[in-house]
Structures are given as C-alpha cells and as structure tokens.
C-alpha atoms as a PDB file:
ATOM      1  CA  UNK A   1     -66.995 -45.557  65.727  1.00  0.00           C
ATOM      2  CA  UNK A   2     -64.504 -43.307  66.678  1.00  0.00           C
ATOM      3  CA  UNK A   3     -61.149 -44.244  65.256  1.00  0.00           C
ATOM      4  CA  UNK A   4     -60.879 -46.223  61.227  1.00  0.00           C
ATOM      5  CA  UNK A   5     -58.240 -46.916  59.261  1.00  0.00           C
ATOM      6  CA  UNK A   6     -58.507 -47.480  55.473  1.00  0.00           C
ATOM      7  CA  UNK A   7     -55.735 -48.671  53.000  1.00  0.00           C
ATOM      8  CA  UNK A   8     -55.578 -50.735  49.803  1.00  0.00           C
ATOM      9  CA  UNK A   9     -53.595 -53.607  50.036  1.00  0.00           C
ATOM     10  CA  UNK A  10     -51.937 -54.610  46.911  1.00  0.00           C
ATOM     11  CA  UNK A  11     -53.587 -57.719  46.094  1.00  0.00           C
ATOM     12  CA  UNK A  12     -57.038 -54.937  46.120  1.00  0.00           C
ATOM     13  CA  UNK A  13     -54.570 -52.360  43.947  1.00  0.00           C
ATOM     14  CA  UNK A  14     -54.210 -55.070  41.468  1.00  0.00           C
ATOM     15  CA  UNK A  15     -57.729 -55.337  40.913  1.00  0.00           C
ATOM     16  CA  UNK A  16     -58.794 -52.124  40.733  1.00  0.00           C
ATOM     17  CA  UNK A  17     -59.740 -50.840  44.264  1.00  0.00           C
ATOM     18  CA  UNK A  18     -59.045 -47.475  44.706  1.00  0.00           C
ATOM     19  CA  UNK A  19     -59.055 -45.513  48.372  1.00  0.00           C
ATOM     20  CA  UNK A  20     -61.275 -43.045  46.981  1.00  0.00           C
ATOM     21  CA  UNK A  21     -63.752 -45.503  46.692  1.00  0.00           C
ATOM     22  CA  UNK A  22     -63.340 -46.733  50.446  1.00  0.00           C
ATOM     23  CA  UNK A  23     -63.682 -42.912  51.690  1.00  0.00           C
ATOM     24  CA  UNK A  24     -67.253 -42.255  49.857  1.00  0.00           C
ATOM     25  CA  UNK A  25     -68.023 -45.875  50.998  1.00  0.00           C
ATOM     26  CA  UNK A  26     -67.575 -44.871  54.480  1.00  0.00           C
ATOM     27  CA  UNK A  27     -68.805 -41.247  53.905  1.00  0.00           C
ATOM     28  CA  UNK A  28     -72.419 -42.880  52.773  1.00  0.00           C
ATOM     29  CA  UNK A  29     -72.149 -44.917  56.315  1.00  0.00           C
ATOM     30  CA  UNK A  30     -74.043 -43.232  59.594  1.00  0.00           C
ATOM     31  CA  UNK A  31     -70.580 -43.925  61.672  1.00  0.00           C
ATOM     32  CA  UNK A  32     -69.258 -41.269  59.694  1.00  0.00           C
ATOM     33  CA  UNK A  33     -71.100 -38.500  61.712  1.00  0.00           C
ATOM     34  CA  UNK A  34     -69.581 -39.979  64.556  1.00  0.00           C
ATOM     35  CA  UNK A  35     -66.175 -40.606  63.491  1.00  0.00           C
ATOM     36  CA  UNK A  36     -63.087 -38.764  65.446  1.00  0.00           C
ATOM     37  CA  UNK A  37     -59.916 -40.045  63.582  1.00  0.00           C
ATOM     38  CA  UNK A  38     -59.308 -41.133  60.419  1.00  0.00           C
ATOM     39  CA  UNK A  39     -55.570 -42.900  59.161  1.00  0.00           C
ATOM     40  CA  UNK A  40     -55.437 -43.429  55.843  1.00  0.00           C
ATOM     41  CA  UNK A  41     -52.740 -46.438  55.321  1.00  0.00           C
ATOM     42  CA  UNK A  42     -50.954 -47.530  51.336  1.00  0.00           C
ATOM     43  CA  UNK A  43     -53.615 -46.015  49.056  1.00  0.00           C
ATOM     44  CA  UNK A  44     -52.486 -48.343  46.433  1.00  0.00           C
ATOM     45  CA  UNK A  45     -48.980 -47.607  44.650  1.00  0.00           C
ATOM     46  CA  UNK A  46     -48.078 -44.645  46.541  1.00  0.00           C
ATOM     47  CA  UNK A  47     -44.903 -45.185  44.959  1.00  0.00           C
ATOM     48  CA  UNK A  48     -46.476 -43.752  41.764  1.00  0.00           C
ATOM     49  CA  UNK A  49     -49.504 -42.448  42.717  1.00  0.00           C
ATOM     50  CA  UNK A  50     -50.031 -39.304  45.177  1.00  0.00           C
ATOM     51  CA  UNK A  51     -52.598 -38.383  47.527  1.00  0.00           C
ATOM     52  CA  UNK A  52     -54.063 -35.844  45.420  1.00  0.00           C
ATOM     53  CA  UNK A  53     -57.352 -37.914  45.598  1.00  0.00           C
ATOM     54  CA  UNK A  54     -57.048 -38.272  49.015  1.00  0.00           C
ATOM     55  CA  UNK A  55     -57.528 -34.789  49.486  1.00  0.00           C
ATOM     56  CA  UNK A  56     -60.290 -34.140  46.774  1.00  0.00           C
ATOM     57  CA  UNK A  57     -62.079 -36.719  48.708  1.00  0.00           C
ATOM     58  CA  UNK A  58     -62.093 -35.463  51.954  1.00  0.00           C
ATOM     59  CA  UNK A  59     -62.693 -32.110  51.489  1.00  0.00           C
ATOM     60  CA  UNK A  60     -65.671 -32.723  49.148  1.00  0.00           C
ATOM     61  CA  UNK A  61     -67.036 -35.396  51.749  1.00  0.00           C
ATOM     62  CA  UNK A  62     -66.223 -33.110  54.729  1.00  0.00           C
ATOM     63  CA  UNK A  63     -69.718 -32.612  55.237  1.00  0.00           C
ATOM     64  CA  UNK A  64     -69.731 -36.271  56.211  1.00  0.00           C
ATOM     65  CA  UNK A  65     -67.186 -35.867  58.813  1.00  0.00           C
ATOM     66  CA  UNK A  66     -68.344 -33.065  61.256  1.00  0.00           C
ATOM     67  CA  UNK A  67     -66.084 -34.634  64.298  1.00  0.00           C
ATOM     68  CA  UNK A  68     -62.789 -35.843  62.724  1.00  0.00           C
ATOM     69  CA  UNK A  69     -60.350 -34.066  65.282  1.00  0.00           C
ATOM     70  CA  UNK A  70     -57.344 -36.560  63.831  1.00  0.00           C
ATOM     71  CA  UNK A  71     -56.108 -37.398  60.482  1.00  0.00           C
ATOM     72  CA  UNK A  72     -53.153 -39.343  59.363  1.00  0.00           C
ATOM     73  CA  UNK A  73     -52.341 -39.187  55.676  1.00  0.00           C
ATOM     74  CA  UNK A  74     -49.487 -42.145  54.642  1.00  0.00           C
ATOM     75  CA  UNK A  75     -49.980 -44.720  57.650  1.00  0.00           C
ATOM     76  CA  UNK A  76     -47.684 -47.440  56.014  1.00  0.00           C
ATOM     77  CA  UNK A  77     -44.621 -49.998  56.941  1.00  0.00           C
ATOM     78  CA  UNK A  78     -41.404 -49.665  54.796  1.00  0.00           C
ATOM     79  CA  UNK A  79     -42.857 -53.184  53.609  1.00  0.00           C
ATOM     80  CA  UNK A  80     -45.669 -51.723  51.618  1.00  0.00           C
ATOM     81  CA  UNK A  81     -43.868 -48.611  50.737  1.00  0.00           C
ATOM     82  CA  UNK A  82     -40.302 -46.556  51.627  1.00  0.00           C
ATOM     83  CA  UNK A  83     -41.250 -43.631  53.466  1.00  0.00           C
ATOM     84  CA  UNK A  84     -38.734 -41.763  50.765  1.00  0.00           C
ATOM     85  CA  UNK A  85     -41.166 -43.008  47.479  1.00  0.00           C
ATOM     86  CA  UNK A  86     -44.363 -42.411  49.471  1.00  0.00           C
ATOM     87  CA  UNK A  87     -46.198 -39.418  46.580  1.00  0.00           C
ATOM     88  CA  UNK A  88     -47.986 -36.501  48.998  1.00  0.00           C
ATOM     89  CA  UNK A  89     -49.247 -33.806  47.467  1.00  0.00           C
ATOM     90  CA  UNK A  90     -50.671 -30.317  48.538  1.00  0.00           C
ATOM     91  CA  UNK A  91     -52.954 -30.956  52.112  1.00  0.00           C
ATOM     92  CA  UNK A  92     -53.178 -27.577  52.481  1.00  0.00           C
ATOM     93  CA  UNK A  93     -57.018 -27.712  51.663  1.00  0.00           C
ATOM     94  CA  UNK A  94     -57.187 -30.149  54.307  1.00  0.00           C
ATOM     95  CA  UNK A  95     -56.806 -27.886  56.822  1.00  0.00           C
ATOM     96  CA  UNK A  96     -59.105 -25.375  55.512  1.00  0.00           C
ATOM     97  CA  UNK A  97     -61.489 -27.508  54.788  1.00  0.00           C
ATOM     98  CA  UNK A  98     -61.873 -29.097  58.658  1.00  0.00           C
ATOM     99  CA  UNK A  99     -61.438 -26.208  61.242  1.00  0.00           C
ATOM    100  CA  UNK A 100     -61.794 -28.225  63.978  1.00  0.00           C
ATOM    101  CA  UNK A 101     -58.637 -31.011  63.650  1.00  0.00           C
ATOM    102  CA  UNK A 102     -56.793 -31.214  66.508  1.00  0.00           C
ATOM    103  CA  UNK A 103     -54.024 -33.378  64.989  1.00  0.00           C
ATOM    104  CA  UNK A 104     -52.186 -33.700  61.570  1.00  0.00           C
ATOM    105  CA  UNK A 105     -49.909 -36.269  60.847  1.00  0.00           C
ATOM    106  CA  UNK A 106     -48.179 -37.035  57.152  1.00  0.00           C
ATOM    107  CA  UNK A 107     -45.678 -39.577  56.488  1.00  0.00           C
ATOM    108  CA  UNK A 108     -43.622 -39.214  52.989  1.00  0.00           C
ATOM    109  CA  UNK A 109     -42.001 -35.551  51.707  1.00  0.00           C
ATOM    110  CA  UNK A 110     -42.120 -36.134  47.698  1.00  0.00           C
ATOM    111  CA  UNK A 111     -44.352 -33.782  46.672  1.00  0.00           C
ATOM    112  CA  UNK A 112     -45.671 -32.548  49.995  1.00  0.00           C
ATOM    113  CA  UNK A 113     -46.904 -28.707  50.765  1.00  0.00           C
ATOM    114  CA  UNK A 114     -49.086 -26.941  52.853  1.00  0.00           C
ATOM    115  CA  UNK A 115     -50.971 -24.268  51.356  1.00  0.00           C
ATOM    116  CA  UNK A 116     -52.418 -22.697  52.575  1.00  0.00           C
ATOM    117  CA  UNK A 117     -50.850 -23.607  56.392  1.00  0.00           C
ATOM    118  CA  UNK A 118     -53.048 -21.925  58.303  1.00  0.00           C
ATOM    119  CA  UNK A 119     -55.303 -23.678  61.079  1.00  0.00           C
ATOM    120  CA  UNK A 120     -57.157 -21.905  64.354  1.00  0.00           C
ATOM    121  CA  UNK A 121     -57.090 -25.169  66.195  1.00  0.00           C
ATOM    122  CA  UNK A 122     -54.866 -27.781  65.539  1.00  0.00           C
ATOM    123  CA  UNK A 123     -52.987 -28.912  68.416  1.00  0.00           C
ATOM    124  CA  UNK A 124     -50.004 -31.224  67.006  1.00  0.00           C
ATOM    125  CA  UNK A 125     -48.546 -31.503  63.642  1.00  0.00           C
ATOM    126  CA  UNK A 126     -46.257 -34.241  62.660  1.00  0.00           C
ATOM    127  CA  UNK A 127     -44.442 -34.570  59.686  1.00  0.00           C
ATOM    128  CA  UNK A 128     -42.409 -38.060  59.544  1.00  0.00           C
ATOM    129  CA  UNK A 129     -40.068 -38.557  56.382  1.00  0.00           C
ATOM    130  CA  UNK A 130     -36.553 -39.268  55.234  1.00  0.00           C
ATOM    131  CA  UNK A 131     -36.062 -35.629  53.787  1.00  0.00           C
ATOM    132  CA  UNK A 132     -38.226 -32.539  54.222  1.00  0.00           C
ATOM    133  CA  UNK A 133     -38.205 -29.319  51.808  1.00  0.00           C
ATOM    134  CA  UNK A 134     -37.564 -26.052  53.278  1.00  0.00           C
ATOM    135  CA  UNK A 135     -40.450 -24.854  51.096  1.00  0.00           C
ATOM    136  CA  UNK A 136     -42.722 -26.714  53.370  1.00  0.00           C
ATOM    137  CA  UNK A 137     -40.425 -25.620  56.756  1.00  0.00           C
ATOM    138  CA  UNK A 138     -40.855 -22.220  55.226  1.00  0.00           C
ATOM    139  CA  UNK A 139     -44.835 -22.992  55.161  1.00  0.00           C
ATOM    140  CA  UNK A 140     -44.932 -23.673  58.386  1.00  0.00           C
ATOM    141  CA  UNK A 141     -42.824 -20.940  60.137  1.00  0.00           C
ATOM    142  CA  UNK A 142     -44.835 -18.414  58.059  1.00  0.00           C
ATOM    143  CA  UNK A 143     -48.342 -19.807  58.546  1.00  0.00           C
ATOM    144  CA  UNK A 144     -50.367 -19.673  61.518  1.00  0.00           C
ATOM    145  CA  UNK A 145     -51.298 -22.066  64.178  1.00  0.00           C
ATOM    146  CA  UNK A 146     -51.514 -20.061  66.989  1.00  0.00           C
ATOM    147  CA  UNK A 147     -52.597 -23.188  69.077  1.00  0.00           C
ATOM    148  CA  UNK A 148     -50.264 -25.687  67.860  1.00  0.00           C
ATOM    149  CA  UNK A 149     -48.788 -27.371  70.964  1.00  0.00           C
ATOM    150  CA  UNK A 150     -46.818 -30.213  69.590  1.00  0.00           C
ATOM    151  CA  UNK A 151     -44.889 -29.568  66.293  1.00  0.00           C
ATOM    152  CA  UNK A 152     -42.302 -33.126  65.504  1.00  0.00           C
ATOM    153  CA  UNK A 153     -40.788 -32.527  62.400  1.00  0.00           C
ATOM    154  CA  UNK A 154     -38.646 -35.240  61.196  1.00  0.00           C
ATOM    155  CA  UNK A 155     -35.530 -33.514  58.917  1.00  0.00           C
ATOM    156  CA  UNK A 156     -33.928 -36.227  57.169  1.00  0.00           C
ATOM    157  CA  UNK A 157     -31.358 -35.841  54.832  1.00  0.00           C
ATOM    158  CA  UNK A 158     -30.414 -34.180  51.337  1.00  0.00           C
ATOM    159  CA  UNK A 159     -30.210 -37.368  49.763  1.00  0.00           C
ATOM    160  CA  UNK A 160     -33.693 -37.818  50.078  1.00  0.00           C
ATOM    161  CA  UNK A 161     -35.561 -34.287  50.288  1.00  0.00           C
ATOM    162  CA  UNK A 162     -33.652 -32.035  52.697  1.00  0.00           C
ATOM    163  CA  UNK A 163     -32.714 -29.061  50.697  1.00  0.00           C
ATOM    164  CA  UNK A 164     -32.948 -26.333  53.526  1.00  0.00           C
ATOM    165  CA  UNK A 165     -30.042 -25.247  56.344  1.00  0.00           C
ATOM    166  CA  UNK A 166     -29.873 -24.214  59.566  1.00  0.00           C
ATOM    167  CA  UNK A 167     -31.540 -20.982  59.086  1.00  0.00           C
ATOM    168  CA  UNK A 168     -34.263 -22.003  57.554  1.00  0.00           C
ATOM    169  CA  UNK A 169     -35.007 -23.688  60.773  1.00  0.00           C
ATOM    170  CA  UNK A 170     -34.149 -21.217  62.883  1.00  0.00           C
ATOM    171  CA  UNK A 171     -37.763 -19.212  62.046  1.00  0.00           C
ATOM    172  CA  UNK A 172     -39.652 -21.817  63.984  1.00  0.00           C
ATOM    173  CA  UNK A 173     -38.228 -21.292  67.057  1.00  0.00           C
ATOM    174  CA  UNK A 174     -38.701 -17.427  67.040  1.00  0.00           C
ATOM    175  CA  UNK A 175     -40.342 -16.152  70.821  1.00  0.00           C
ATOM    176  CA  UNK A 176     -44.018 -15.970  69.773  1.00  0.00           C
ATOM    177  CA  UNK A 177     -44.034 -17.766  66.781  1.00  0.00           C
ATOM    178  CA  UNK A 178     -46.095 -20.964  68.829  1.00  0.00           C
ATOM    179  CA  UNK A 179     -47.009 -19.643  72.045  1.00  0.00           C
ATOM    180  CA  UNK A 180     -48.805 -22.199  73.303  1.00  0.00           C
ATOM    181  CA  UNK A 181     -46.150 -25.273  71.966  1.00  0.00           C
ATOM    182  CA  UNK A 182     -44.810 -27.501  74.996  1.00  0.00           C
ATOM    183  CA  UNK A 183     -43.349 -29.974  72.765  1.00  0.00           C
ATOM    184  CA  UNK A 184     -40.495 -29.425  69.763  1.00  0.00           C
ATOM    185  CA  UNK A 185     -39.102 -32.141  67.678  1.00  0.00           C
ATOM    186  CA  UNK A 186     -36.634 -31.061  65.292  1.00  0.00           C
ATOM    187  CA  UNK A 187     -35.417 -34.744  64.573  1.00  0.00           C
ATOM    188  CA  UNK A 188     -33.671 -37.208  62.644  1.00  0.00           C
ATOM    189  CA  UNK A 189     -31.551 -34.647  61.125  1.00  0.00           C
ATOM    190  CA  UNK A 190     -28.024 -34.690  59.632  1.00  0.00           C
ATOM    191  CA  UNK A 191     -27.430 -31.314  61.016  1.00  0.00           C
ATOM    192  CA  UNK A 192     -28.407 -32.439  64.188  1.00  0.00           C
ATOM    193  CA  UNK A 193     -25.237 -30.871  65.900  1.00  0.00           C
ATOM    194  CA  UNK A 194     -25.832 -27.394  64.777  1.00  0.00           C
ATOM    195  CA  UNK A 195     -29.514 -27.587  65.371  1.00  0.00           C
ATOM    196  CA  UNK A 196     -28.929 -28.775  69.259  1.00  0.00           C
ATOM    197  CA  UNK A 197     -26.200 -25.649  69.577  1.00  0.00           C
ATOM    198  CA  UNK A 198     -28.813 -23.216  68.051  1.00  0.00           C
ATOM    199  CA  UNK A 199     -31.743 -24.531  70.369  1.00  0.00           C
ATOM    200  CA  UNK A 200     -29.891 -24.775  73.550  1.00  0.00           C
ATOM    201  CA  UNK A 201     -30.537 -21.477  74.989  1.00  0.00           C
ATOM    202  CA  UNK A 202     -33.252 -20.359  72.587  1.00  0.00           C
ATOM    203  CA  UNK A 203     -35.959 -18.232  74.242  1.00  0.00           C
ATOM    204  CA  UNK A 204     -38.578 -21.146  72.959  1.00  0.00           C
ATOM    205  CA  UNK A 205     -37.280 -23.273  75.465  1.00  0.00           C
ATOM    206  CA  UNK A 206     -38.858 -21.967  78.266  1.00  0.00           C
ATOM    207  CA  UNK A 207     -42.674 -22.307  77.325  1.00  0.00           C
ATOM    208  CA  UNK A 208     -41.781 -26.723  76.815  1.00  0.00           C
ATOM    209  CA  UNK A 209     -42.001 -29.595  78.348  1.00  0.00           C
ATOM    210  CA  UNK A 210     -40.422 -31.609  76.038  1.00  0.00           C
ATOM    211  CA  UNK A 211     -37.583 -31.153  73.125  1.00  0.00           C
ATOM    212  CA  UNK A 212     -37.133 -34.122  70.976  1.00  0.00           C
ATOM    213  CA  UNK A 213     -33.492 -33.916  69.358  1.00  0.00           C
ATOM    214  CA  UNK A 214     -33.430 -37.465  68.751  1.00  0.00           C
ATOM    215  CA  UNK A 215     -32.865 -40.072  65.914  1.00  0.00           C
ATOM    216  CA  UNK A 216     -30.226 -37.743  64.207  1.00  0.00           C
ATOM    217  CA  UNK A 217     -26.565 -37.269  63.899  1.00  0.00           C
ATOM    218  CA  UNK A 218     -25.647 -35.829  67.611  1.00  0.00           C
ATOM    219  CA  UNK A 219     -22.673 -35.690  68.526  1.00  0.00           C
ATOM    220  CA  UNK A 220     -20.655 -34.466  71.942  1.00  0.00           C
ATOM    221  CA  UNK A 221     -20.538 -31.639  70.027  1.00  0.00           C
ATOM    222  CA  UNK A 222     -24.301 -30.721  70.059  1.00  0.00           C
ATOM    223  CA  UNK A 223     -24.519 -32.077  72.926  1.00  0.00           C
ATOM    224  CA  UNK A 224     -22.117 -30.305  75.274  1.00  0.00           C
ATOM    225  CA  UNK A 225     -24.341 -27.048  74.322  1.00  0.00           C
ATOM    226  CA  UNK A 226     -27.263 -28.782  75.786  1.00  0.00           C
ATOM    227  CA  UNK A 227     -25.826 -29.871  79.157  1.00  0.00           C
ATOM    228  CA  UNK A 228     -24.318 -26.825  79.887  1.00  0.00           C
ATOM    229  CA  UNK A 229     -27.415 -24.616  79.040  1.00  0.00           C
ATOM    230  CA  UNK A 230     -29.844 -23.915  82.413  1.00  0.00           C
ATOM    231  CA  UNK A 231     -32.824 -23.728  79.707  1.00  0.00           C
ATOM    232  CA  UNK A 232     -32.382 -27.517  79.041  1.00  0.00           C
ATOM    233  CA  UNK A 233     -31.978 -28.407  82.617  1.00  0.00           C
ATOM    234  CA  UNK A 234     -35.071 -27.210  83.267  1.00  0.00           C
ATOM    235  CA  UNK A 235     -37.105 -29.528  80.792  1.00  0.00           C
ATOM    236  CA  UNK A 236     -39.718 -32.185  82.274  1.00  0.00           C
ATOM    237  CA  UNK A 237     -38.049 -34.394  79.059  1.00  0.00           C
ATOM    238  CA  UNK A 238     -35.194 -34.486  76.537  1.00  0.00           C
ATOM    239  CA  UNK A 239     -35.383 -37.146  73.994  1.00  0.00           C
ATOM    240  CA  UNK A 240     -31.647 -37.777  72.199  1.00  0.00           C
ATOM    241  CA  UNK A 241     -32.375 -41.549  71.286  1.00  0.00           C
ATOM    242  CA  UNK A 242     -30.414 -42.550  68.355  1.00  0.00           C
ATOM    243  CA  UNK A 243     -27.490 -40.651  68.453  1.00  0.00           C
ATOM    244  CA  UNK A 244     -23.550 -40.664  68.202  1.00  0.00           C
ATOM    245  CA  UNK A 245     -22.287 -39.206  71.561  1.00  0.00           C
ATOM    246  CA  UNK A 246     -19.098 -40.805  73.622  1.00  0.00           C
ATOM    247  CA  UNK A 247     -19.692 -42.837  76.698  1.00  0.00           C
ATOM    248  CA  UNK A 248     -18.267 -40.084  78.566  1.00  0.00           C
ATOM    249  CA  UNK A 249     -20.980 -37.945  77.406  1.00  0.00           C
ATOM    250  CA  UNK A 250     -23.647 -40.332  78.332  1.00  0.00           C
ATOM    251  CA  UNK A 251     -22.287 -40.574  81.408  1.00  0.00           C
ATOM    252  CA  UNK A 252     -22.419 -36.915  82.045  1.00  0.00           C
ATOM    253  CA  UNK A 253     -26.110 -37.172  80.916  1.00  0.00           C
ATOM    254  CA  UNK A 254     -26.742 -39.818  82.980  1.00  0.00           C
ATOM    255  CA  UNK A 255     -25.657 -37.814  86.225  1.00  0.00           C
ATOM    256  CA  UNK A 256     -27.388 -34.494  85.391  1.00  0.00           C
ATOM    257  CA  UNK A 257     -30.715 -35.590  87.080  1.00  0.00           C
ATOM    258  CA  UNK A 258     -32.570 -34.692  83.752  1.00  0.00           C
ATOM    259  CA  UNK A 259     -35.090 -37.292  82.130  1.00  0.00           C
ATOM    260  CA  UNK A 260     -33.045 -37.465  79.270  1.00  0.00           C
ATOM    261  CA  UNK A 261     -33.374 -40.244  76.506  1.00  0.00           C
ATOM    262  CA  UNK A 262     -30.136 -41.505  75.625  1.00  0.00           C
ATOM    263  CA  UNK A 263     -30.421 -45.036  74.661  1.00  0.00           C
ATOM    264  CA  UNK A 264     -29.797 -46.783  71.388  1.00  0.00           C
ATOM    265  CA  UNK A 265     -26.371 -45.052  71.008  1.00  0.00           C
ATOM    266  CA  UNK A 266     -24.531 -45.737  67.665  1.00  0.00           C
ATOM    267  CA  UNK A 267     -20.729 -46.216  66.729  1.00  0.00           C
ATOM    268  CA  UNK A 268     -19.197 -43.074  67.253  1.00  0.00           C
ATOM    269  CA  UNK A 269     -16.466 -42.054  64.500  1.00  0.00           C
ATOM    270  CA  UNK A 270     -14.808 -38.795  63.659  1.00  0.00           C
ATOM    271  CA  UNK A 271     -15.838 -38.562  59.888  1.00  0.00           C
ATOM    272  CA  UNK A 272     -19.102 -37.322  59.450  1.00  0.00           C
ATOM    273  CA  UNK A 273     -19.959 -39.135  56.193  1.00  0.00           C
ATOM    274  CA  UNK A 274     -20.534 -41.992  58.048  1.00  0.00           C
ATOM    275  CA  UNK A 275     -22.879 -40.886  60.399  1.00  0.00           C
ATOM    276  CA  UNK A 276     -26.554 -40.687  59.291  1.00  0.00           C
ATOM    277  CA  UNK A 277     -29.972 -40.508  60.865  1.00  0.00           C
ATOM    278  CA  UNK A 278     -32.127 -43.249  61.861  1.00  0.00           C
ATOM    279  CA  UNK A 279     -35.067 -42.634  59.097  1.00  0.00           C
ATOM    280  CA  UNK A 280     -33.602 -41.640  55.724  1.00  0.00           C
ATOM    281  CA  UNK A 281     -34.849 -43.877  52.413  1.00  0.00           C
END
C-alpha cells in the first residue's frame, strides 16, 4: 500500500468515530511498514475540533510508519468544511518526529504553527488557506529546510487570517535562504501587486523554474514589473491564473514568448475593495 487516505464522514462523527481511532487501526495493520503517503481528510467537526490528535497520533505511532515520505493534514471540500473554519494546531512535532518526509501539505490557518520548523529533508511544503499568520511566515523564513525545493504558500486575506505585510514576506526570498527551491508560490494574496513588484528582480529568481503569483489580486500594476524584468523572462513557467489585469496586458503577455498562465481573468475595476483572491472563507 503506498498511498491511504482516512477521514470521518459525518454520518461516522455522529456516532462516535474518531480519526484517532482509524490511525492506530491502520498503525496495528502490516501495510503500515510499507506505507509512503498518508492524507488525512474531515477528521470529524474540524470546525470545532483541531488536529491536535492528529499529531499526538502520528508521532506516537511513528514507529509504525518508517516510509511515509508524504503527509497531508486537512484533505477536505468546502462541502464538508470551509477551508477558513478548518482547526490546525501546532505540526511542528510532525516534522521532528519523521526526518525523512519529503512533502508537507496543510489546508486551514486557524490555529496553525510550526514549531519547531525545522526539517533536513523535506522537499515541498504547501500551505493552502484563506488567511495565513505572519507568525507562521515568520516560522518558516527563520527555520531551516535547507532542501526545500517547492515552497506554495497560499496568503489569503485579513479577513480571514492574514495579519502580516509585505515585509514579512520579503524574508523568504532572501539569496540563500532556500538554495535548492526551483519553485515559489506566494499566492492568492490581496497584496498581490506589491508582492509581484518586490519579486520581480529578486536575486531568488534565478535558482527557479517556476513562480506561482497566481489566484490573487494582480493587477497591470504588478504586472508591468514582471514583464519588464529579464529575471522573469527567463523562467521555464509563470503561473498568474486568477487575476485582474487589462486585455492589453494579456496581450502583452501573450506575445512575450514566456509560458505564462494567464487564464481565468476577472472583471477588472479601479477600486480595490472589490477585488479579492480566489480562496478566501
């Protein structure tokens, strides 16, 4: 078995399953030994409960685990719960507890740290939400993952968990700071504009394949820093789906012979209040 998903459905949550009991059910199985990557979906009211047990769990089973390279805490559809109510909690031990994952991936903010964010081998860390905390930005721009090559951070807004700025972005994109990343998402962000300007001719740049800009609030403004800059021309990829830029723009982009993302453009309007990202509550 090399890939298992477990969630509680609420029908189950109604009767008294919990997730916990589904991880040291499949702990006590053989496959376990075997097992590569793990998604945990709903575990039951995540609207009020948080993964606190999640993480207990699996880092007193880890034992039980010995090749889990991927894990995916909060694998659930807006039907079973809004990303913005989905309870994390601290999967800091996670990582210490299971040196060899390759791949981290959270969905839901409320709550959510890393600490200790430190980790010798993960590879790609993705954080999806409608609003992230700079304290956990902060955790990650501090911490170490010296072999992190894929880092997709989704931004949100302060309606729903964004609290930071600009600069307390601007850390993670420091020469050195990843030197082995090829791909940066700084995403679905309402500051989308001044994140594009700041990234444009960052130093980072040059070590990526791919920068991932996309599902956010960019305008011709953000954008005309990134077609003008010889740093973004020389990207393999540039993802800007969901965005707010003129046709005119687009058409530049279009004509730049860059494989640039720019579909699923959205009404374009001068006040800002009415733009918003694509993942928010």
């Amino acid at each position: 078995m090399s890939e298992c998903k477990l969630s509680v459905d609420y029908d189950q949550y109604e009767n008294g399953v919990k997730i916990v009991d589904l991880i040291e059910t499949l702990a006590g199985k053989d496959e376990s030994l075997q097992l590569e990557s793990l998604i945990i979906g709903d575990w039951g009211g995540a609207y009020e409960n948080d993964s606190s047990d999640i993480v207990e769990a699996l880092v007193r089973l880890k034992d039980r685990f010995p090749k889990l390279r991927s894990l995916f805490i909060g694998d659930m559809s807006y039907e079973e719960c809004e990303v913005s109510w989905i309870n994390q909690s601290n999967l800091g031990p996670i990582l210490s507890a299971y040196p060899e994952l390759k791949s981290l991936t959270i969905k839901g903010s409320t709550d959510l740290s890393l600490d200790p964010a430190h980790h010798d081998k993960l590879e790609e860390l993705t954080i999806i939400c409608g609003g992230l905390g700079k304290d956990v930005i902060t955790s990650i721009s501090e911490g170490s993952f010296k072999n992190l090559k894929k880092l997709e951070l989704y931004l949100g807004v302060d309606n729903y968990g964004f609290d930071g700025s600009l600069a307390d972005l601007l850390p993670l994109i420091e020469p050195g700071k990843f030197p082995l990343l090829s791909y940066l998402g700084l995403k679905d962000s309402e500051i989308q504009d001044e994140i594009a300007i700041a990234v444009a001719n960052a130093p980072i740049v040059d070590q990526l394949h791919t920068l991932d800009l996309s599902m956010g609030t960019l305008t011709d403004k953000g954008a005309e820093a990134l077609i003008n800059s010889e740093k973004i021309m020389k990207l393999k990829s540039l993802d800007l789906n969901y965005h707010y830029m003129s046709d005119e723009m687009m058409n530049r982009w279009k004509q730049s012979g860059l494989n640039v993302d720019i579909s699923d453009q959205q009404e374009s309007d001068d006040d800002e209040d009415y733009r918003y990202p694509s993942l928010t509550e």
